[in-house]
Protein backbone atom coordinates (compact mmCIF):
# COMPACT_ATOMS: atom_id res chain seq x y z
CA UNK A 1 -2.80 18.87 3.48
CA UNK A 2 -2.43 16.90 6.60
CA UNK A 3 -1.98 13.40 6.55
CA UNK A 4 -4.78 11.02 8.38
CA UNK A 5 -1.56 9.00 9.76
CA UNK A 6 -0.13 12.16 11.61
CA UNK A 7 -1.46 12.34 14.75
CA UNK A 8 -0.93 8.40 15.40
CA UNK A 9 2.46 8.97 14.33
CA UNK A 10 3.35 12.06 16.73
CA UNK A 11 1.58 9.56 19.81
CA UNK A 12 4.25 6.65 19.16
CA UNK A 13 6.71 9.02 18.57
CA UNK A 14 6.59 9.32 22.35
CA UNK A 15 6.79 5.82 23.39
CA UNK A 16 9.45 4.54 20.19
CA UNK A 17 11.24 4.70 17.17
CA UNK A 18 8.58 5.06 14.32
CA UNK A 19 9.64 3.55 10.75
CA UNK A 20 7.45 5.11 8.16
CA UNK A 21 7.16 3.57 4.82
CA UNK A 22 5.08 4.07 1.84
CA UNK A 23 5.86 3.79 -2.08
CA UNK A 24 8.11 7.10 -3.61
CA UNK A 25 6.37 10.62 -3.81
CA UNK A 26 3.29 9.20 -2.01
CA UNK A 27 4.28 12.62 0.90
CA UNK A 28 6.65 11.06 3.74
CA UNK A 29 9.28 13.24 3.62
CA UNK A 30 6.62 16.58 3.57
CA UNK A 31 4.72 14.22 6.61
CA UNK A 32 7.69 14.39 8.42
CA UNK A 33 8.93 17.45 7.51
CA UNK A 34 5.40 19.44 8.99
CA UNK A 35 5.80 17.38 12.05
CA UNK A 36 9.16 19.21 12.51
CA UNK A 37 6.84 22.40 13.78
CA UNK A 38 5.91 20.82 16.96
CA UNK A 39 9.93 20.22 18.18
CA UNK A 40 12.44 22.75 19.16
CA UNK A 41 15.12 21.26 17.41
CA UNK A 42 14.46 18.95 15.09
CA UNK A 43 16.99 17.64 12.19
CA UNK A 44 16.00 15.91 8.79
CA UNK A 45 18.97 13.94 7.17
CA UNK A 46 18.57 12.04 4.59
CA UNK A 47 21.00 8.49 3.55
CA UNK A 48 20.90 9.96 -0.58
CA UNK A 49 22.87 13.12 0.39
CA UNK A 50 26.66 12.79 0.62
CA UNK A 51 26.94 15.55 3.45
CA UNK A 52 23.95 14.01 5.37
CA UNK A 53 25.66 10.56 5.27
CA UNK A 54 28.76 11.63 6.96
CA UNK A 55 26.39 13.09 9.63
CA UNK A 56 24.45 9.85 10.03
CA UNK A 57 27.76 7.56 9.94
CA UNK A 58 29.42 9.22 12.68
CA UNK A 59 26.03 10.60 14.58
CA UNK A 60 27.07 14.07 14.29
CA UNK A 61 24.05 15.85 15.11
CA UNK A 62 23.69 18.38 18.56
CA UNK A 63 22.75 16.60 21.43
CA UNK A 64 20.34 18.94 22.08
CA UNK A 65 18.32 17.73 18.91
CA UNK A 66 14.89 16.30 20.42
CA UNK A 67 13.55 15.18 16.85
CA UNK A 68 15.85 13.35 14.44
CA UNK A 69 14.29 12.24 11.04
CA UNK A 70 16.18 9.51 9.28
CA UNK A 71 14.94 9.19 5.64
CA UNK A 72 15.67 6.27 3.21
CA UNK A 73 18.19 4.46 5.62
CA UNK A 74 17.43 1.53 4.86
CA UNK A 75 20.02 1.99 1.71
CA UNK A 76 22.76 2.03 4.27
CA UNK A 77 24.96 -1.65 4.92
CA UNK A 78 24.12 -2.52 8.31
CA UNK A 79 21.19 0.12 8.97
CA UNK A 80 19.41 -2.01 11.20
CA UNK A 81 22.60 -2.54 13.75
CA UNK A 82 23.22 1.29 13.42
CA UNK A 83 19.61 2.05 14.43
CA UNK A 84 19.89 -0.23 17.50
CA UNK A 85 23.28 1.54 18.78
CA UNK A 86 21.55 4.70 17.90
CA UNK A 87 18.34 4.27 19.60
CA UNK A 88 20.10 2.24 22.83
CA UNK A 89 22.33 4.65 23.10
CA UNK A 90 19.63 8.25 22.63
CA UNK A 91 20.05 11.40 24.49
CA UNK A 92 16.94 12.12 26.68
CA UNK A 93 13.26 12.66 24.79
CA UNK A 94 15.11 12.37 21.42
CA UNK A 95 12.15 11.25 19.30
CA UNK A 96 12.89 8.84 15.69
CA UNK A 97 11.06 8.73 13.01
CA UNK A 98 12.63 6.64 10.31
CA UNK A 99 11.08 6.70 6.67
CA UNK A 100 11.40 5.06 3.57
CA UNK A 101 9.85 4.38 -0.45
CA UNK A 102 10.60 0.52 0.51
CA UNK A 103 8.80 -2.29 3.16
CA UNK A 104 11.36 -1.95 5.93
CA UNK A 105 9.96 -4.76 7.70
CA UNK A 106 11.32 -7.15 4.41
CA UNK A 107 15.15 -6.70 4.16
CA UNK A 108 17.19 -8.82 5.69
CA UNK A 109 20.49 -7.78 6.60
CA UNK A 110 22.29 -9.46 9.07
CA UNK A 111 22.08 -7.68 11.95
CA UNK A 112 20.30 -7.27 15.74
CA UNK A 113 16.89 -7.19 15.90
CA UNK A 114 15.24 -3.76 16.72
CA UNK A 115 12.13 -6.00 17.76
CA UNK A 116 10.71 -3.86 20.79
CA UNK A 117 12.24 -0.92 19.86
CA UNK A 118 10.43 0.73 16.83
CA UNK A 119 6.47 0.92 15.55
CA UNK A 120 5.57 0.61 11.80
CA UNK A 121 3.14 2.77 10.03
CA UNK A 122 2.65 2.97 6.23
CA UNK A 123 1.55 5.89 4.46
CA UNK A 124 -0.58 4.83 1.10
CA UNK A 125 -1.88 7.39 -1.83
CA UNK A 126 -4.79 8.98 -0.68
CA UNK A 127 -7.83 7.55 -1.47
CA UNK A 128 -12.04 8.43 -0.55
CA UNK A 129 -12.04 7.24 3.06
CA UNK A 130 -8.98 9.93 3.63
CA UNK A 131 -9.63 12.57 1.43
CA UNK A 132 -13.48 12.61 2.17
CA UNK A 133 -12.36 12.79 6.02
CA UNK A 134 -9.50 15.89 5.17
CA UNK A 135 -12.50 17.67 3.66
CA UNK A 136 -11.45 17.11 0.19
CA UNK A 137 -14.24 15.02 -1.51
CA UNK A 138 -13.53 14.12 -5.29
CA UNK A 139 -15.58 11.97 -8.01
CA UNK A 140 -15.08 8.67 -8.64
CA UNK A 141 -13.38 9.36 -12.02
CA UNK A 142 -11.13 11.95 -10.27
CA UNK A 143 -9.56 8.76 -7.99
CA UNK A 144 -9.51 6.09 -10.62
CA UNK A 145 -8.17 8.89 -12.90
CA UNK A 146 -5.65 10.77 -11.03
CA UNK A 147 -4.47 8.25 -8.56
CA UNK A 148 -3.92 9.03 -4.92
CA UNK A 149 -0.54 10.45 -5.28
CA UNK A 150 -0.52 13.94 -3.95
CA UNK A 151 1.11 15.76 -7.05
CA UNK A 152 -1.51 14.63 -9.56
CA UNK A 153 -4.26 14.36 -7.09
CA UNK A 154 -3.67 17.95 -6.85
CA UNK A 155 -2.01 18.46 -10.40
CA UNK A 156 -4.59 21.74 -12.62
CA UNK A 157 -5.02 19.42 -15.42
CA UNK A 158 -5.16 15.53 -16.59
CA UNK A 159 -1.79 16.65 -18.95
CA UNK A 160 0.23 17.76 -15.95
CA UNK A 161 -0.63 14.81 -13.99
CA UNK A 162 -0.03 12.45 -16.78
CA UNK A 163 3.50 14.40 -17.11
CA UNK A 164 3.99 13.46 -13.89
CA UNK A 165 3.08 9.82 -14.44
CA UNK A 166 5.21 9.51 -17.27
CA UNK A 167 8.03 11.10 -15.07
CA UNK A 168 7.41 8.95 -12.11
CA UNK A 169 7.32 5.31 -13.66
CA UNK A 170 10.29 5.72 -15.71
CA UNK A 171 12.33 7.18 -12.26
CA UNK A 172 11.09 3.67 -10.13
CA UNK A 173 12.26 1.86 -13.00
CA UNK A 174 15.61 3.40 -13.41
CA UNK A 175 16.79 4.60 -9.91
CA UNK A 176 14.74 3.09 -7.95
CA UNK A 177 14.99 -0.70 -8.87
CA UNK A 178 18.47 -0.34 -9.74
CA UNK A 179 19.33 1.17 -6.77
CA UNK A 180 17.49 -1.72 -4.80
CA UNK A 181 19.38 -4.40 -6.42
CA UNK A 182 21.27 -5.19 -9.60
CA UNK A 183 18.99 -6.07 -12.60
CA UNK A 184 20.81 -6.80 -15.55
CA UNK A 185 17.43 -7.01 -17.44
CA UNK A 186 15.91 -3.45 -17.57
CA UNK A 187 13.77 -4.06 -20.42
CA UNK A 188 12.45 -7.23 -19.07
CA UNK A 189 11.53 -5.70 -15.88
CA UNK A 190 10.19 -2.48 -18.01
CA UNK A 191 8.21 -4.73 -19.65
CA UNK A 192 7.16 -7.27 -16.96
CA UNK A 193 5.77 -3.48 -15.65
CA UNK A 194 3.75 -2.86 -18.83
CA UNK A 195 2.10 -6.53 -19.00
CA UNK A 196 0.59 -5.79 -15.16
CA UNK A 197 -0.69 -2.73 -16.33
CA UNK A 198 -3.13 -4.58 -18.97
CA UNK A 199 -3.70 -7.81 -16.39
CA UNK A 200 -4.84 -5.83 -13.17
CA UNK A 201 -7.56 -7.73 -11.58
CA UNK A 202 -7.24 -11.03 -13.46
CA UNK A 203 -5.26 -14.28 -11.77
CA UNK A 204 -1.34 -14.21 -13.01
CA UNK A 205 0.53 -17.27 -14.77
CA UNK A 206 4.21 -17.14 -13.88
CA UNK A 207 4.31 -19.38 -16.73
CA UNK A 208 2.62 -17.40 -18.83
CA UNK A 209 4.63 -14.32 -18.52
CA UNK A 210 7.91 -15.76 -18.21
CA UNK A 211 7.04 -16.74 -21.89
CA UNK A 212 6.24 -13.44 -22.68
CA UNK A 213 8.78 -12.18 -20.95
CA UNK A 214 11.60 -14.35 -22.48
CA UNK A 215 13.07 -14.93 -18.70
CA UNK A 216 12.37 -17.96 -16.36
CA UNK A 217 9.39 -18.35 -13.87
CA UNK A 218 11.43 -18.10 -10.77
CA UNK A 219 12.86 -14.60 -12.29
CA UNK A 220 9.43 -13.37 -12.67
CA UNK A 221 8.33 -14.06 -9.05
CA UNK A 222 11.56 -12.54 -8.17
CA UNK A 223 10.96 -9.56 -9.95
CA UNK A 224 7.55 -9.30 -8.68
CA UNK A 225 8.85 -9.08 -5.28
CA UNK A 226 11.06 -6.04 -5.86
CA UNK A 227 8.31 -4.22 -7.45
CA UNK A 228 5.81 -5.05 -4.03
CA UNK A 229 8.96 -4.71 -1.93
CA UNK A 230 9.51 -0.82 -3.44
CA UNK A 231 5.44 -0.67 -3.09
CA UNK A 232 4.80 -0.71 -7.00
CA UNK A 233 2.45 -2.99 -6.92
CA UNK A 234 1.00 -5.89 -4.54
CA UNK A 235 -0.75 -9.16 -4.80
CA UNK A 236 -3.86 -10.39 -3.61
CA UNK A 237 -3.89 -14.67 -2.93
CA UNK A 238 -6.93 -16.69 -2.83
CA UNK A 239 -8.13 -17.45 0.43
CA UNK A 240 -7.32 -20.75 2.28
CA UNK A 241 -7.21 -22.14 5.86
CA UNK A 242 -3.62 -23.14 4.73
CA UNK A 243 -1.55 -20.45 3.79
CA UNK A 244 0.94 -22.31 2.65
CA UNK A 245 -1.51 -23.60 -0.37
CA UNK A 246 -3.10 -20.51 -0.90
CA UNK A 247 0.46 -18.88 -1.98
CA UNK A 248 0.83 -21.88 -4.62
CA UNK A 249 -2.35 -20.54 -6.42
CA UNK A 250 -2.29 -17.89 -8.33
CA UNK A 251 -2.58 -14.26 -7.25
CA UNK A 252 -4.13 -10.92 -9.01
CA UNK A 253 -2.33 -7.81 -8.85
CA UNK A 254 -2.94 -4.41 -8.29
CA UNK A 255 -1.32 -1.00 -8.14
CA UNK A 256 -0.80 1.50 -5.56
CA UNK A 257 -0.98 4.16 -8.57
CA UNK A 258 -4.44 3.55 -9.78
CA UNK A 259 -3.83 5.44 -12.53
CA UNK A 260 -0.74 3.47 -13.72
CA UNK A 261 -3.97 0.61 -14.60
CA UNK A 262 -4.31 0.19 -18.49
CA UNK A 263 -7.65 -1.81 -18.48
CA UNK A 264 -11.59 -1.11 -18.70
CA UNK A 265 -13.93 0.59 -16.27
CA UNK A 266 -14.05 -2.39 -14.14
CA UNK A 267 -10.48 -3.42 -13.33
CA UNK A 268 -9.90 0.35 -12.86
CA UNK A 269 -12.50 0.61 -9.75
CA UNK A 270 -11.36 -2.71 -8.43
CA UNK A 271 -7.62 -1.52 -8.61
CA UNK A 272 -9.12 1.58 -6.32
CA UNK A 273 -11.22 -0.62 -3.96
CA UNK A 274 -8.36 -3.13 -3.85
CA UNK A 275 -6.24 0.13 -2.84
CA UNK A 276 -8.55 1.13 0.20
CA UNK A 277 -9.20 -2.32 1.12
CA UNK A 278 -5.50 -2.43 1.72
CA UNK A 279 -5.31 1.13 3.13
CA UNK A 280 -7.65 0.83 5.88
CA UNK A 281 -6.59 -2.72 6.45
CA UNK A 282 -2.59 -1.53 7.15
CA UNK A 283 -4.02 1.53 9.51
CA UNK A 284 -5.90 -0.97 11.51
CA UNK A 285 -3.36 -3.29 11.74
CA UNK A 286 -0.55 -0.53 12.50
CA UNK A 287 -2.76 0.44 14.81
CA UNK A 288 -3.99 -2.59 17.02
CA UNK A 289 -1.17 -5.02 15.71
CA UNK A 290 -3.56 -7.43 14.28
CA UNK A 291 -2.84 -9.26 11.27
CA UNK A 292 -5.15 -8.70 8.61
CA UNK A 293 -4.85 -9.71 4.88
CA UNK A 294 -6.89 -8.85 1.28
CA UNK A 295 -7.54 -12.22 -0.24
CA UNK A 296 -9.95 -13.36 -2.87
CA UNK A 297 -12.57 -16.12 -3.20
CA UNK A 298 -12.08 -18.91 -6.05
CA UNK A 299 -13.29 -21.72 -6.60
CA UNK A 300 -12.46 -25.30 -8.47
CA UNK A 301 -16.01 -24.35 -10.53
CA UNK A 302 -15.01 -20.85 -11.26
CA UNK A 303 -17.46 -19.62 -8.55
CA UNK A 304 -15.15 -16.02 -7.27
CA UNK A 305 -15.83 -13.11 -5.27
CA UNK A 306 -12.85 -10.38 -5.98
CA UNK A 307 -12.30 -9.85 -2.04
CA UNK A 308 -12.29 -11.52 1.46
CA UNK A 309 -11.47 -8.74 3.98
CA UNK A 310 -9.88 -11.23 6.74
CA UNK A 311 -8.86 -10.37 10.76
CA UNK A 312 -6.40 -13.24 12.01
CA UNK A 313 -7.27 -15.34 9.49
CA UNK A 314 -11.25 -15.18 10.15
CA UNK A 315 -13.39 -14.12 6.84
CA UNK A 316 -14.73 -10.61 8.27
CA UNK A 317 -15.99 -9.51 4.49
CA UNK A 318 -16.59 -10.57 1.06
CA UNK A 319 -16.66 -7.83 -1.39
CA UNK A 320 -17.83 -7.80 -5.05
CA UNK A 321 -16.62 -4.79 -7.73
CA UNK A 322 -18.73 -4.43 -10.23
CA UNK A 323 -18.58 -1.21 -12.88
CA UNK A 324 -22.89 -1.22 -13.46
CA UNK A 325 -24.43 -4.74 -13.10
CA UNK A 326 -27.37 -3.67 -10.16
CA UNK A 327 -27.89 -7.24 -9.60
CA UNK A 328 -26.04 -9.00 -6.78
CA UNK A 329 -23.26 -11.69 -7.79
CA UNK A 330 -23.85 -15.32 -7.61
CA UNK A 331 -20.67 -15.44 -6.12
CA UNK A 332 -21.59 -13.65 -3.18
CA UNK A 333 -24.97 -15.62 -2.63
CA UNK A 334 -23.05 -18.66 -2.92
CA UNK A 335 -20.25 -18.15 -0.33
CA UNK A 336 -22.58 -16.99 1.65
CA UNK A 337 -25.02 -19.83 1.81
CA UNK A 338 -22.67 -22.33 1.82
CA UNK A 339 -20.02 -20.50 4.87
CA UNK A 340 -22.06 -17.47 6.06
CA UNK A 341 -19.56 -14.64 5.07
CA UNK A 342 -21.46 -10.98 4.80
CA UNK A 343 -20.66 -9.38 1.74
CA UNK A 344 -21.07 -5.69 -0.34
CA UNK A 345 -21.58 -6.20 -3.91
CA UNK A 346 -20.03 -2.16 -4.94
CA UNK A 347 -21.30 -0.71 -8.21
CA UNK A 348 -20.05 2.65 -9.72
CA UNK A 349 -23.10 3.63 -11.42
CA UNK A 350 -26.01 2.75 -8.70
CA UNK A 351 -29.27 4.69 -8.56
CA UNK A 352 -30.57 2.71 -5.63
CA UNK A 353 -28.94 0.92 -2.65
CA UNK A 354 -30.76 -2.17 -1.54
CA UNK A 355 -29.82 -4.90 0.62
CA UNK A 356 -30.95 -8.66 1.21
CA UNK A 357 -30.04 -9.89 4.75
CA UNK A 358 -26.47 -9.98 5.31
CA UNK A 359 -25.58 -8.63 1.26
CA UNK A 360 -25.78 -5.10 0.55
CA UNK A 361 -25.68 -3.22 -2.57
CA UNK A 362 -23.41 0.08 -2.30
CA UNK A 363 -22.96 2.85 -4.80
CA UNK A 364 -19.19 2.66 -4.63
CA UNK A 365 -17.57 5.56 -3.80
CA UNK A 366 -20.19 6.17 -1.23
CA UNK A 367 -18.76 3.13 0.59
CA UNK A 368 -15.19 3.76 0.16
CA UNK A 369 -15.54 7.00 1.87
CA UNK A 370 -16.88 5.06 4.33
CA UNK A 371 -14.37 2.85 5.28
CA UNK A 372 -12.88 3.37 8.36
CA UNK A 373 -15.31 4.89 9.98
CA UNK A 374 -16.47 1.53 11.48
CA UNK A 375 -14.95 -1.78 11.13
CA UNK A 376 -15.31 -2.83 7.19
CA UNK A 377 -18.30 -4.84 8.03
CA UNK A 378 -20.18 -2.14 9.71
CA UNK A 379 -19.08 0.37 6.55
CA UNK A 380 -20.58 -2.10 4.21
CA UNK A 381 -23.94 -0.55 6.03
């Protein structure tokens, strides 16, 4: 199965280094791997095998290679002034593509910046804008279910993708994390993992789970940032002009593996809108280079509205998640009277669509599917 990201990929290819990066298992490697076909002499090598590191320290490969695929670099000490020598110092119509299961864009080593010289794409599970466009429509339960991770999205039965579940959280614990930095507390961060599961959708206290958690606030926040740094999970901030005091609020989180969610009907479809939300955001702004961000609407009086789909800062589109209330949420008539905002109010079990003015009532997975195909406001049509 083809990824949507491919042919956007191959085009960049042409013009610069491409770093592709995505959470573990979620298909880079077999991305790149297909896009192999279209070169004459391509070469994969990847940083976690002993032979291909030698390769890769001493750049060992033919000089008639035309495609070079670099995976999980970003492990190496001093990757980014490696890439730079590399890339300044190509063979003719060599074509990159770096990859990935961690944000290369966040680490810091020190280093020369390879600003100007590489474009970023991220490849997310699959979810009903991309599958229902690769011909591969499934039911809602199937995504909420499932996940978007090819294996299990693919996986015969619920038991062999829960297998694989089982399989894949305990290797991002264990190799993963640990391999990303020291963490003398395993358990804690096991169970720091566990507590998400049950508070997806709902605003976190650092407080509170560093109580739980038996470890201090700051360590919590830290830990949080390895698991959205190794694209585990990632956090959603209320909405401010200043940004600065909309990080000291507090955020909800969400998974990338839908299916990792431990909650009831409704956090599970708002853990899979949050997910496309996010999906189609990151294409677009791969794409164009525009910033865009997820936020949510709070507030002082408790008045919310789950999402704020926002394009340099400028509300574009609230969005509501709601598992089978058919009427719309005083949330979304109030933001909108008082600031103007268009919203969706999405409902899994919908037997008619309506609309009043600028708010719109959507049978969910109708309007993830959607997504994409316009701008989000125009999907919310």
């Amino acid at each position: 199965m083809l990824r949507e990201q491919t042919s956007r990929v191959s085009s960049d290819l042409k013009r610069k280094m491409v770093f592709l990066s995505g959470p573990r298992q979620v298909g880079k490697s077999w991305l790149a791997k297909e896009m192999m076909k279209a070169y004459e002499r391509p070469r994969y090598l990847n940083w976690d095998s002993l032979d291909d590191r030698e390769v890769i320290l001493r750049q060992g490969w033919s000089t008639a290679t035309d495609f070079l695929i670099l995976d999980e670099i970003h492990k190496m000490p001093g990757w980014k002034n490696h890439l730079k020598g590399l890339w300044d110092t190509r063979a003719a119509g060599l074509a990159v593509l770096v990859t990935g299961s961690a944000r290369l864009e966040t680490f810091r080593q020190s280093g020369d910046s390879l600003a100007g010289r590489y474009f970023h794409h991220r490849l997310f599970p699959l979810t009903p804008a991309e599958s229902a466009r690769l011909g591969e429509r499934r039911s809602l339960e199937h995504h909420e279910n499932r996940g978007g991770f090819p294996e299990p999205w693919l996986a015969e039965s619920d038991d062999d993708a829960g297998r694989w579940r089982r399989q894949y959280l305990d290797g991002l614990i264990r190799e993963d994390i640990l391999s990303f930095e020291n963490i003398s507390q395993l358990r804690a961060m096991n169970l720091l993992v566990e507590l998400l599961r049950k508070r997806v959708a709902s605003p976190l206290s650092y407080q509170g789970l560093s109580e739980d958690l038996g470890i201090s606030p700051n360590t919590v926040k830290h830990y949080l940032g390895i698991l959205e740094a190794l694209y585990i999970v990632f956090r959603v901030y209320p909405h401010h002009r200043s940004i600065a005091r909309a990080l000291i609020q507090q955020p909800k989180v969400y998974f990338f593996d839908t299916g990792l969610v431990a909650g009831d009907p409704g956090s599970l479809l708002e853990n899979l809108v949050a997910l496309s939300l996010l999906r189609q955001l990151s294409l677009d702004e791969d794409r164009d280079g525009r910033r865009r961000d997820l936020r949510y609407l709070r507030t002082k009086e408790g008045r919310e509205v789950d999402f704020l789909v926002t394009e340099e800062d400028e509300p574009q589109l609230m969005v509501e998640v709601k598992a089978s209330d058919r009427s719309l949420s005083p949330g979304l008539w109030y933001f909108h009277e008082h600031y103007g905002f268009p919203g969706v109010q999405v409902v899994a079990d919908l037997h008619q669509e309506s609309e009043a003015g600028p708010l719109k009532l959507r049978r969910a997975l109708d309007w993830m599917e959607e997504l994409g195909a316009a701008t989000p406001g125009a999907a919310a049509g």
